[in-house]
Every structure is written in structure tokens, then in C-alpha cells.
PDB file of N, CA and C in Angstrom:
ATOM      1  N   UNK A   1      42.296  57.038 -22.008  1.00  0.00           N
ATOM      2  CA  UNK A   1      40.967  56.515 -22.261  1.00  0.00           C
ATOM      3  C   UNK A   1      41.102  55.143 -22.910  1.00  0.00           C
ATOM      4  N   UNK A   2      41.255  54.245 -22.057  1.00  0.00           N
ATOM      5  CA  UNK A   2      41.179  52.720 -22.562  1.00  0.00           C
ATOM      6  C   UNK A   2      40.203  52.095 -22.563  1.00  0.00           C
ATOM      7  N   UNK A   3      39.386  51.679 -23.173  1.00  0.00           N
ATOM      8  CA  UNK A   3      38.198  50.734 -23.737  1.00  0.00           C
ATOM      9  C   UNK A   3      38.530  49.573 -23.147  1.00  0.00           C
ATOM     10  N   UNK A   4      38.234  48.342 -22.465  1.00  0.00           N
ATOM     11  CA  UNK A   4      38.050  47.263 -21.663  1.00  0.00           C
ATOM     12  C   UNK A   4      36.850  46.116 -21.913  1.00  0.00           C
ATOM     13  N   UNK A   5      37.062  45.274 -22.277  1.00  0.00           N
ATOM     14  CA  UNK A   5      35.802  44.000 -22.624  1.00  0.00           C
ATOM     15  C   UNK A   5      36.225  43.064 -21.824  1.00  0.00           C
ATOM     16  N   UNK A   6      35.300  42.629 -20.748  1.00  0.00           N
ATOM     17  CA  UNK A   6      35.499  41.378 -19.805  1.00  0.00           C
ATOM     18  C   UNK A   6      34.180  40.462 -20.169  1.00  0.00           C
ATOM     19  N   UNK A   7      35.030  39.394 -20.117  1.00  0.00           N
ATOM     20  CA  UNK A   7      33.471  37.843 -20.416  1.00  0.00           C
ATOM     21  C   UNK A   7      33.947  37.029 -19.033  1.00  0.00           C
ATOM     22  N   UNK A   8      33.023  37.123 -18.511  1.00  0.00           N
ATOM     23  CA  UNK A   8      32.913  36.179 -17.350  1.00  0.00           C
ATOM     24  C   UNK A   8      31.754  34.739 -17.673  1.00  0.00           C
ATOM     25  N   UNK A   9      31.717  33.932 -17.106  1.00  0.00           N
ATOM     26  CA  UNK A   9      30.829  32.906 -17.288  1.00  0.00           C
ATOM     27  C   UNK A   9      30.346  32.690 -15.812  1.00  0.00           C
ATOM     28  N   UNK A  10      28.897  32.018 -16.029  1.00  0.00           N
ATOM     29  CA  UNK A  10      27.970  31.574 -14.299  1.00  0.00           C
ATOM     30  C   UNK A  10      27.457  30.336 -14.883  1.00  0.00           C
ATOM     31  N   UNK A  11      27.465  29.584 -14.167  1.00  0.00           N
ATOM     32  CA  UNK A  11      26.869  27.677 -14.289  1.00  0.00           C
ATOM     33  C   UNK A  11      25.641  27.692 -13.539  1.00  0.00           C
ATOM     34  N   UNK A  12      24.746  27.138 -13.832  1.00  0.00           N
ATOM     35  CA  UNK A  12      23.578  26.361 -13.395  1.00  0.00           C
ATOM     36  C   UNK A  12      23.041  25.201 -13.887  1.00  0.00           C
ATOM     37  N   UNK A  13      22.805  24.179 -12.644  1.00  0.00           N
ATOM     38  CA  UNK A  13      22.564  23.043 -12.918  1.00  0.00           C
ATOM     39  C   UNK A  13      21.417  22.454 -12.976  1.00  0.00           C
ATOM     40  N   UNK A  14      20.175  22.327 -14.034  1.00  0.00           N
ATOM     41  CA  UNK A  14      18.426  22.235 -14.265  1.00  0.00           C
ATOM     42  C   UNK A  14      18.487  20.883 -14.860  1.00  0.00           C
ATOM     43  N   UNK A  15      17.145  20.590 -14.193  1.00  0.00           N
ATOM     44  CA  UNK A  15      15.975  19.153 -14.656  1.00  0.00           C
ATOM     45  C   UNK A  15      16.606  17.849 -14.643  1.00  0.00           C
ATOM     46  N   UNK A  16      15.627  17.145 -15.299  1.00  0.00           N
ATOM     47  CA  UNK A  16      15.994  15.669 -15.159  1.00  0.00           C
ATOM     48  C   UNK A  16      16.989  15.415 -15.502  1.00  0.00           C
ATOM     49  N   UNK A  17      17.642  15.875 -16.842  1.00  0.00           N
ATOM     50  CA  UNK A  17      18.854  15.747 -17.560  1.00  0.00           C
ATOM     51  C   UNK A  17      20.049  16.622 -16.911  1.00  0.00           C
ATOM     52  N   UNK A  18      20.132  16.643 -16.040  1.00  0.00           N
ATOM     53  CA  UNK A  18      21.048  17.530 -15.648  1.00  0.00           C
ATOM     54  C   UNK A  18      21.830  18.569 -16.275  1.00  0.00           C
ATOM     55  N   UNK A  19      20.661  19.572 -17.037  1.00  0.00           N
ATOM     56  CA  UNK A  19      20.667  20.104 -17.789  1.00  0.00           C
ATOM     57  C   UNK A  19      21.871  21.576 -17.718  1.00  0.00           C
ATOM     58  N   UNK A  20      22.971  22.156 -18.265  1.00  0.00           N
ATOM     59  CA  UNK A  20      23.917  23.197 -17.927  1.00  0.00           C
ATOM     60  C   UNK A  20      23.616  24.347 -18.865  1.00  0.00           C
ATOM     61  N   UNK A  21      23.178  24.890 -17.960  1.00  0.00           N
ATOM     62  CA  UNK A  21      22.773  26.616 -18.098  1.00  0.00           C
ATOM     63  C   UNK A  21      23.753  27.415 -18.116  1.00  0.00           C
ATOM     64  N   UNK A  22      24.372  27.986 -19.417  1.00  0.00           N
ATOM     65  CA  UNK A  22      25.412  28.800 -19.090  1.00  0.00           C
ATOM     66  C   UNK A  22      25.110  30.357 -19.230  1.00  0.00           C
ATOM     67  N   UNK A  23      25.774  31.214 -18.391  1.00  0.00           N
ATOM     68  CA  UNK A  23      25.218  32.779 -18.356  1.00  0.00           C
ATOM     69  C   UNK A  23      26.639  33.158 -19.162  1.00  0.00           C
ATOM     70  N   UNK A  24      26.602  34.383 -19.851  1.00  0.00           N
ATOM     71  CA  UNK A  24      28.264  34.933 -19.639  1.00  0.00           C
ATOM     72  C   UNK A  24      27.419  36.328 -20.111  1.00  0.00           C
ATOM     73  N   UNK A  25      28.537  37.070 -19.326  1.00  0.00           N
ATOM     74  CA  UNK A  25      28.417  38.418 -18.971  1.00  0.00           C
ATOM     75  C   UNK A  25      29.104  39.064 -19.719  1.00  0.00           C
ATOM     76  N   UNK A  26      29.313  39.893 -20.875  1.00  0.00           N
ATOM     77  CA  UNK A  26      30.137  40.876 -21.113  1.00  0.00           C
ATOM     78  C   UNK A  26      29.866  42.389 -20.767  1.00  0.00           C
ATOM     79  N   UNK A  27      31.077  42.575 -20.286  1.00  0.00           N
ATOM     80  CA  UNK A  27      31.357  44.432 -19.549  1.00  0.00           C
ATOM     81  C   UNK A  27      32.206  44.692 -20.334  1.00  0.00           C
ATOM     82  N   UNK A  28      31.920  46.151 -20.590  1.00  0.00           N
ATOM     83  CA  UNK A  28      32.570  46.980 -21.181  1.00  0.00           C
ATOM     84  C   UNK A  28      32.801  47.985 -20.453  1.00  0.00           C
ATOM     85  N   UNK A  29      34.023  48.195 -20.180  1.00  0.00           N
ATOM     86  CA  UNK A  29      34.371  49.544 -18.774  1.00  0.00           C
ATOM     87  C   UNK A  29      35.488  51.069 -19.938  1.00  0.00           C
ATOM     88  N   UNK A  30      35.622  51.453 -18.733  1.00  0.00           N
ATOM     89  CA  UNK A  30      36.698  52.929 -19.452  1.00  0.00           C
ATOM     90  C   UNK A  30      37.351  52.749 -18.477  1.00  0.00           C
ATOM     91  N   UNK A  31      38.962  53.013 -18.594  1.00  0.00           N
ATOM     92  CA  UNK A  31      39.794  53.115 -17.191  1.00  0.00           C
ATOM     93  C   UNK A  31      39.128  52.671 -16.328  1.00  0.00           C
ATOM     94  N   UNK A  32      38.854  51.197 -15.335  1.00  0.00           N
ATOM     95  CA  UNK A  32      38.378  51.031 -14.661  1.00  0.00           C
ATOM     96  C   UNK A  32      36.951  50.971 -14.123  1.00  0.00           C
ATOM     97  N   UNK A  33      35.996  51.708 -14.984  1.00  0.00           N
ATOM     98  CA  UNK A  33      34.493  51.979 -14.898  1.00  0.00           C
ATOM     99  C   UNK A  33      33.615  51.314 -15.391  1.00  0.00           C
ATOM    100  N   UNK A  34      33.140  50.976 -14.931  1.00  0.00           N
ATOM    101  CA  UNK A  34      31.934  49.766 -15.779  1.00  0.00           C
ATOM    102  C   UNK A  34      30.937  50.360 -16.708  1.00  0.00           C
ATOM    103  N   UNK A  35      30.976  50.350 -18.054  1.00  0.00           N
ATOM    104  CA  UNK A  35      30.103  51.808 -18.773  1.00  0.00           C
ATOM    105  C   UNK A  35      28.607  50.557 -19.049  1.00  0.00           C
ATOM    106  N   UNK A  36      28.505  49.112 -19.497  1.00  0.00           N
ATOM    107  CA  UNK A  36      27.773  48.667 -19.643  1.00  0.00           C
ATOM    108  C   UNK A  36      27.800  47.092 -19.916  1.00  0.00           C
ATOM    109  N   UNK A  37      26.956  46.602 -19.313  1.00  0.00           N
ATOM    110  CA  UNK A  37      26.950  45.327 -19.227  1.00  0.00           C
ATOM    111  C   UNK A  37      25.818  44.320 -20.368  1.00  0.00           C
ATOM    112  N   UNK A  38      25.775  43.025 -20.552  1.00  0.00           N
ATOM    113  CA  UNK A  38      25.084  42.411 -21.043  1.00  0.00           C
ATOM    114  C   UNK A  38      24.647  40.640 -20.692  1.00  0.00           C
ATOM    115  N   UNK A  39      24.148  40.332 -20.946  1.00  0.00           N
ATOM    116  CA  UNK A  39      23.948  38.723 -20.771  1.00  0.00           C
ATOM    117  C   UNK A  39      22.913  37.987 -21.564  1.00  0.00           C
ATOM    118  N   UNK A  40      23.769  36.718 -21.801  1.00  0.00           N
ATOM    119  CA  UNK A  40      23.793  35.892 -22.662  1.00  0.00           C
ATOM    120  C   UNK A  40      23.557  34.476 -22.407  1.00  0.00           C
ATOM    121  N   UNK A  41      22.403  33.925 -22.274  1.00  0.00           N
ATOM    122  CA  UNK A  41      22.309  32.611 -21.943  1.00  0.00           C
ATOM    123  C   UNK A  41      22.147  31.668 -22.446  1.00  0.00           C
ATOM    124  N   UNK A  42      22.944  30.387 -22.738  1.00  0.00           N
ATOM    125  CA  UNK A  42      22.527  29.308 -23.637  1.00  0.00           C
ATOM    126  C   UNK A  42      22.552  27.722 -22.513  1.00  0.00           C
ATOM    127  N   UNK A  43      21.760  26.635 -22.904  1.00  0.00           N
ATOM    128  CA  UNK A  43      21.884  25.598 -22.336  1.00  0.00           C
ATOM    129  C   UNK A  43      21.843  24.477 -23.495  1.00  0.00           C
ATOM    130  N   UNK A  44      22.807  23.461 -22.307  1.00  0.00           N
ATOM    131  CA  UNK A  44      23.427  22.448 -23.068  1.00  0.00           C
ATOM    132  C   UNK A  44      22.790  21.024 -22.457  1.00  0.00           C
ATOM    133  N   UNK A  45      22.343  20.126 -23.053  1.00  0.00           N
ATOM    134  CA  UNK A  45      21.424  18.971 -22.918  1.00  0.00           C
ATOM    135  C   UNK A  45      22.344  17.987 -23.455  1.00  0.00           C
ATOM    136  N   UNK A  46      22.149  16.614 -22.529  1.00  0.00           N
ATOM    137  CA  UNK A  46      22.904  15.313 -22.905  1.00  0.00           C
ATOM    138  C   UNK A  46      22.329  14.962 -24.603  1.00  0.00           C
ATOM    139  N   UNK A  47      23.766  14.932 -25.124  1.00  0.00           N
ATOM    140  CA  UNK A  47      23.277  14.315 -26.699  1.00  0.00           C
ATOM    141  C   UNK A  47      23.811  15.652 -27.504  1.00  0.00           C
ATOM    142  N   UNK A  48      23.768  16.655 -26.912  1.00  0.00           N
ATOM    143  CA  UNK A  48      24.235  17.991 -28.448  1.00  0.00           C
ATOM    144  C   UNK A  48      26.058  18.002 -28.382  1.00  0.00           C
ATOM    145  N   UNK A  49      26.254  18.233 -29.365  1.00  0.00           N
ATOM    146  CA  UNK A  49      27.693  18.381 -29.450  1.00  0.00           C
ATOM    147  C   UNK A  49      28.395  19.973 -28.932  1.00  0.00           C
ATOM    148  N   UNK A  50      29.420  19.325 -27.747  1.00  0.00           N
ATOM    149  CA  UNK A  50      29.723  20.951 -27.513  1.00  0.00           C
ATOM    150  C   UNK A  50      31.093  21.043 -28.207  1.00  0.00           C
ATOM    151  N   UNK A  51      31.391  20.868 -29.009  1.00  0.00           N
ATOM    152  CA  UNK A  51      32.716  21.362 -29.891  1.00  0.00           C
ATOM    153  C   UNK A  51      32.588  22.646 -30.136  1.00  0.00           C
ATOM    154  N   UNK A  52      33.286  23.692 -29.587  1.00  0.00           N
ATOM    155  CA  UNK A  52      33.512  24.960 -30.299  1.00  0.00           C
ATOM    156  C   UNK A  52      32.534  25.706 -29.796  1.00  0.00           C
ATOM    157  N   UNK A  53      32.112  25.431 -28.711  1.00  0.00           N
ATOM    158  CA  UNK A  53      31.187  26.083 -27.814  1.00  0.00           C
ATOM    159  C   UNK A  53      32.157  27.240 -27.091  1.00  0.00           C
ATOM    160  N   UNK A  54      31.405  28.288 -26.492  1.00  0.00           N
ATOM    161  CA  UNK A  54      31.843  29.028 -25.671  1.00  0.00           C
ATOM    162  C   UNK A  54      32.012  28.802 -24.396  1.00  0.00           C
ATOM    163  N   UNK A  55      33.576  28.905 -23.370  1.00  0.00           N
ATOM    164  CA  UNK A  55      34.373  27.987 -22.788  1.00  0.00           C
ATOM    165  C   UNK A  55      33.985  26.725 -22.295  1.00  0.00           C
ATOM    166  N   UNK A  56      34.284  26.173 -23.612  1.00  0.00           N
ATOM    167  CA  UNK A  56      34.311  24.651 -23.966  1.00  0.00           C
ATOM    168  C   UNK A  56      35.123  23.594 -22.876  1.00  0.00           C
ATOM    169  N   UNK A  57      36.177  24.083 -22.523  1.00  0.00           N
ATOM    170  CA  UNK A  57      36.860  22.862 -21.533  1.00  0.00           C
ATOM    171  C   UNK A  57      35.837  22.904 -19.911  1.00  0.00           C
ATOM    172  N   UNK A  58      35.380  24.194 -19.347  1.00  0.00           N
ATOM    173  CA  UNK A  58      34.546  24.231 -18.783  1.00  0.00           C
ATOM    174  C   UNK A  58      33.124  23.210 -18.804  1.00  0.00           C
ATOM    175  N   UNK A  59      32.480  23.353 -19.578  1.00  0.00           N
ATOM    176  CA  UNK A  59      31.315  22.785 -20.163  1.00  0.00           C
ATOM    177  C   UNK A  59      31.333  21.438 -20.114  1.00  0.00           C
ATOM    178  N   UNK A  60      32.950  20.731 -20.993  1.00  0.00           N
ATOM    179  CA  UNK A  60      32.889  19.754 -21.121  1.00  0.00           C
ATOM    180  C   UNK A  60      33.368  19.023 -20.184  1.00  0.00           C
ATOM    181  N   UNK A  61      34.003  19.568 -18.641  1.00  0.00           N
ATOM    182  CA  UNK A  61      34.293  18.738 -17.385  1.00  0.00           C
ATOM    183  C   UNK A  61      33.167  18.832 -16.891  1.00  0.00           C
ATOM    184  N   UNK A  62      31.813  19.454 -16.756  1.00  0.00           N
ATOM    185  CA  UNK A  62      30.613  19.942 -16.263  1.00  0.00           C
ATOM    186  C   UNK A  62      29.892  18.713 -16.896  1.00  0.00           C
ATOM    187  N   UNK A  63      29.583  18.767 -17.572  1.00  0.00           N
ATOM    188  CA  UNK A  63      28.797  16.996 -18.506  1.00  0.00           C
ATOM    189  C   UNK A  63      29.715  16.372 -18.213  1.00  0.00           C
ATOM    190  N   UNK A  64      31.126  15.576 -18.588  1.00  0.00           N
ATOM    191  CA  UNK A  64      31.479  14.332 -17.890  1.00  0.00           C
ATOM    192  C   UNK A  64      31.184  14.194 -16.240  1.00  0.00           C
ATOM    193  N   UNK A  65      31.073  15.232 -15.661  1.00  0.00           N
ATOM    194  CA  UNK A  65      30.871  14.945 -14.177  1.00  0.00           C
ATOM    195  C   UNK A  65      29.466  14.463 -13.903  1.00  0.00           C
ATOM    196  N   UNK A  66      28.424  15.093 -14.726  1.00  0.00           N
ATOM    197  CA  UNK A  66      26.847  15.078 -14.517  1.00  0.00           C
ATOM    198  C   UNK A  66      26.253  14.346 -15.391  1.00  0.00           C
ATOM    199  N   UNK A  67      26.572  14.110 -16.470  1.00  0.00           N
ATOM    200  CA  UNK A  67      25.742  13.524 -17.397  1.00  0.00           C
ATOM    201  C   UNK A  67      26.166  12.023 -17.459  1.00  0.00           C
ATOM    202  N   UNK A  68      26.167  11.393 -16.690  1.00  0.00           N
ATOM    203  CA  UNK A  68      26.547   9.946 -15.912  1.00  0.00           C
ATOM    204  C   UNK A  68      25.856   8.666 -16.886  1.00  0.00           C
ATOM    205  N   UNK A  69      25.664   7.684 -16.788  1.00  0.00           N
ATOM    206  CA  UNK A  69      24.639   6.664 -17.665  1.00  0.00           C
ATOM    207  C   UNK A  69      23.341   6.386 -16.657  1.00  0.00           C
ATOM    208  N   UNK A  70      23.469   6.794 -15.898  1.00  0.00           N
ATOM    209  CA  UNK A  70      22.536   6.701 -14.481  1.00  0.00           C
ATOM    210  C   UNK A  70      21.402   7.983 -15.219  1.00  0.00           C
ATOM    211  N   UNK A  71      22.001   8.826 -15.269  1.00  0.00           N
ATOM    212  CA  UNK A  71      21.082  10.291 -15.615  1.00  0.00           C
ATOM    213  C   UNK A  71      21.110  10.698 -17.017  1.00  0.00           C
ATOM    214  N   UNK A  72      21.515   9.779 -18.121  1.00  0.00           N
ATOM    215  CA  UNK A  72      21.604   9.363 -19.254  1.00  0.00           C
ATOM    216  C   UNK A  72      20.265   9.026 -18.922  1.00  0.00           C
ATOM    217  N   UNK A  73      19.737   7.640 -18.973  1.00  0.00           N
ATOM    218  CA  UNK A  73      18.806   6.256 -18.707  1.00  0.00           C
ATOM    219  C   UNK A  73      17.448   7.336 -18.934  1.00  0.00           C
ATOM    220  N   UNK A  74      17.934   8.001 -17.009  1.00  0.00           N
ATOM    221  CA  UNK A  74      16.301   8.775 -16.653  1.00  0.00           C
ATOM    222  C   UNK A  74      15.994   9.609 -17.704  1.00  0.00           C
ATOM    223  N   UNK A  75      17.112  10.445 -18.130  1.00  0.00           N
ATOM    224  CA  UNK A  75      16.558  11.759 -19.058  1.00  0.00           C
ATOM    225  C   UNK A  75      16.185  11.079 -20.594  1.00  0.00           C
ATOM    226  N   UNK A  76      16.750  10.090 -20.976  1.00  0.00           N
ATOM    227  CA  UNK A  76      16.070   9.546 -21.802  1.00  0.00           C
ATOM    228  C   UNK A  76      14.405   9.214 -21.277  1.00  0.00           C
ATOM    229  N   UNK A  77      14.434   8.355 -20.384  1.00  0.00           N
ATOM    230  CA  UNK A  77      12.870   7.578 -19.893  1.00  0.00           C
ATOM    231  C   UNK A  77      11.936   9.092 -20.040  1.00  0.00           C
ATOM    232  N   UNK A  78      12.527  10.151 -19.244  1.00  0.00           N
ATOM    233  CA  UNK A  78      11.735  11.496 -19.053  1.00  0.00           C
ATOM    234  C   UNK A  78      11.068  11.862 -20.954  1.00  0.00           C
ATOM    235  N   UNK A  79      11.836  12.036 -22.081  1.00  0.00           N
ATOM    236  CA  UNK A  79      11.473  11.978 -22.977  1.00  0.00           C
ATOM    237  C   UNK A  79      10.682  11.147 -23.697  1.00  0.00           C
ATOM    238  N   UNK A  80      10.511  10.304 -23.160  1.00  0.00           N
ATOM    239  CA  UNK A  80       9.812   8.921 -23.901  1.00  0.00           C
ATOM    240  C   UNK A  80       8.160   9.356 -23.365  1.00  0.00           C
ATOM    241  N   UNK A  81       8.421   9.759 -22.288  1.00  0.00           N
ATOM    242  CA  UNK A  81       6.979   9.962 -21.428  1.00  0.00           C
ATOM    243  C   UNK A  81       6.688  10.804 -21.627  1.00  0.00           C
ATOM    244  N   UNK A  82       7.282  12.036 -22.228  1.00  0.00           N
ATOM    245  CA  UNK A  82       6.906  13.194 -22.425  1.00  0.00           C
ATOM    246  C   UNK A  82       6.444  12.996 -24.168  1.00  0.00           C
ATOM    247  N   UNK A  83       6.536  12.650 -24.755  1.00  0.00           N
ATOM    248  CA  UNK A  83       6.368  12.558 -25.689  1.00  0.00           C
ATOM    249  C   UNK A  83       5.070  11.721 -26.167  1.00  0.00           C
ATOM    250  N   UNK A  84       5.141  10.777 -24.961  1.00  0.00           N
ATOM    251  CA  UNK A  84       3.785   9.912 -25.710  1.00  0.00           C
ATOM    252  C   UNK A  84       2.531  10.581 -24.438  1.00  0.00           C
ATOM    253  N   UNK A  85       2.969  12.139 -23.793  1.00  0.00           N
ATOM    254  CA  UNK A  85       1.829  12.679 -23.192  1.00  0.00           C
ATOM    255  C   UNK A  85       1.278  12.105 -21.716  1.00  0.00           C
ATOM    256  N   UNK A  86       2.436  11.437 -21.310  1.00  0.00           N
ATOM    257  CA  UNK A  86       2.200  10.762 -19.647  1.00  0.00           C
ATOM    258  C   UNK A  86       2.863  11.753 -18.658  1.00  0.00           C
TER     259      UNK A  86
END
């Protein structure tokens, strides 16, 4: 009777800011059996610090690839407008 904890992670890529949605799944199985699952979602926006985030080297090739100065610019402009209600 061995007890088993698996964390998997799922990416999704949202909004102006090319915003990263991360899922992670933990299972808990017995010999092989899946007894119960869970999920956990957090998202990460240009500008927050991901140090010490949950799988961090992931995350952080995911923003250098997407979070560009091009989509920097807009997701800034998007806030400016959102803010003054346009």
C-alpha cells in the first residue's frame, strides 16, 4: 500500500497582456489508482515578480517568449484606458 502524489502543470495563454494561466493538478493514487484529484489555478501578468513561483523555469521561458516590448506598450495602453473608463 504505497501512497503516490503527482503535480502536473497546464498553460494558458489570456488577454491583452498575454496573460499565463497556470493550472496544476495534484493526484493522489494507491498502487497505481487514482484515489483523488485537485486543481489549482494562479495567473501571472507582465510586471509581478515570478521568483519562487511554482515551476518557475517554466513560467519564466513562457513571459520571455510573450511578454515582448510590443505587448508590454499595448497592455500598458489597455490599462491606462481602462482606468480612466474608455
Amino acid at each position: 500500500m504505497a501512497l503516490t502524489k503527482e503535480i502536473t502543470y497546464d498553460y494558458e495563454i489570456r488577454g491583452v497582456g498575454n496573460n499565463i494561466q497556470q493550472r496544476r493538478r495534484t493526484a493522489v493514487s494507491e498502487d497505481g489508482t487514482e484515489l483523488s484529484f485537485s486543481y489549482h489555478r494562479t495567473t501571472y501578468t507582465i510586471g509581478m515578480s515570478l521568483d519562487g513561483i511554482d515551476d518557475e523555469t517554466t513560467v519564466k521561458s513562457l513571459s520571455s517568449s510573450l511578454w515582448t516590448p510590443a505587448v508590454s506598450a499595448s497592455y500598458s495602453l489597455f490599462q491606462t484606458s481602462q482606468s480612466l473608463g474608455l
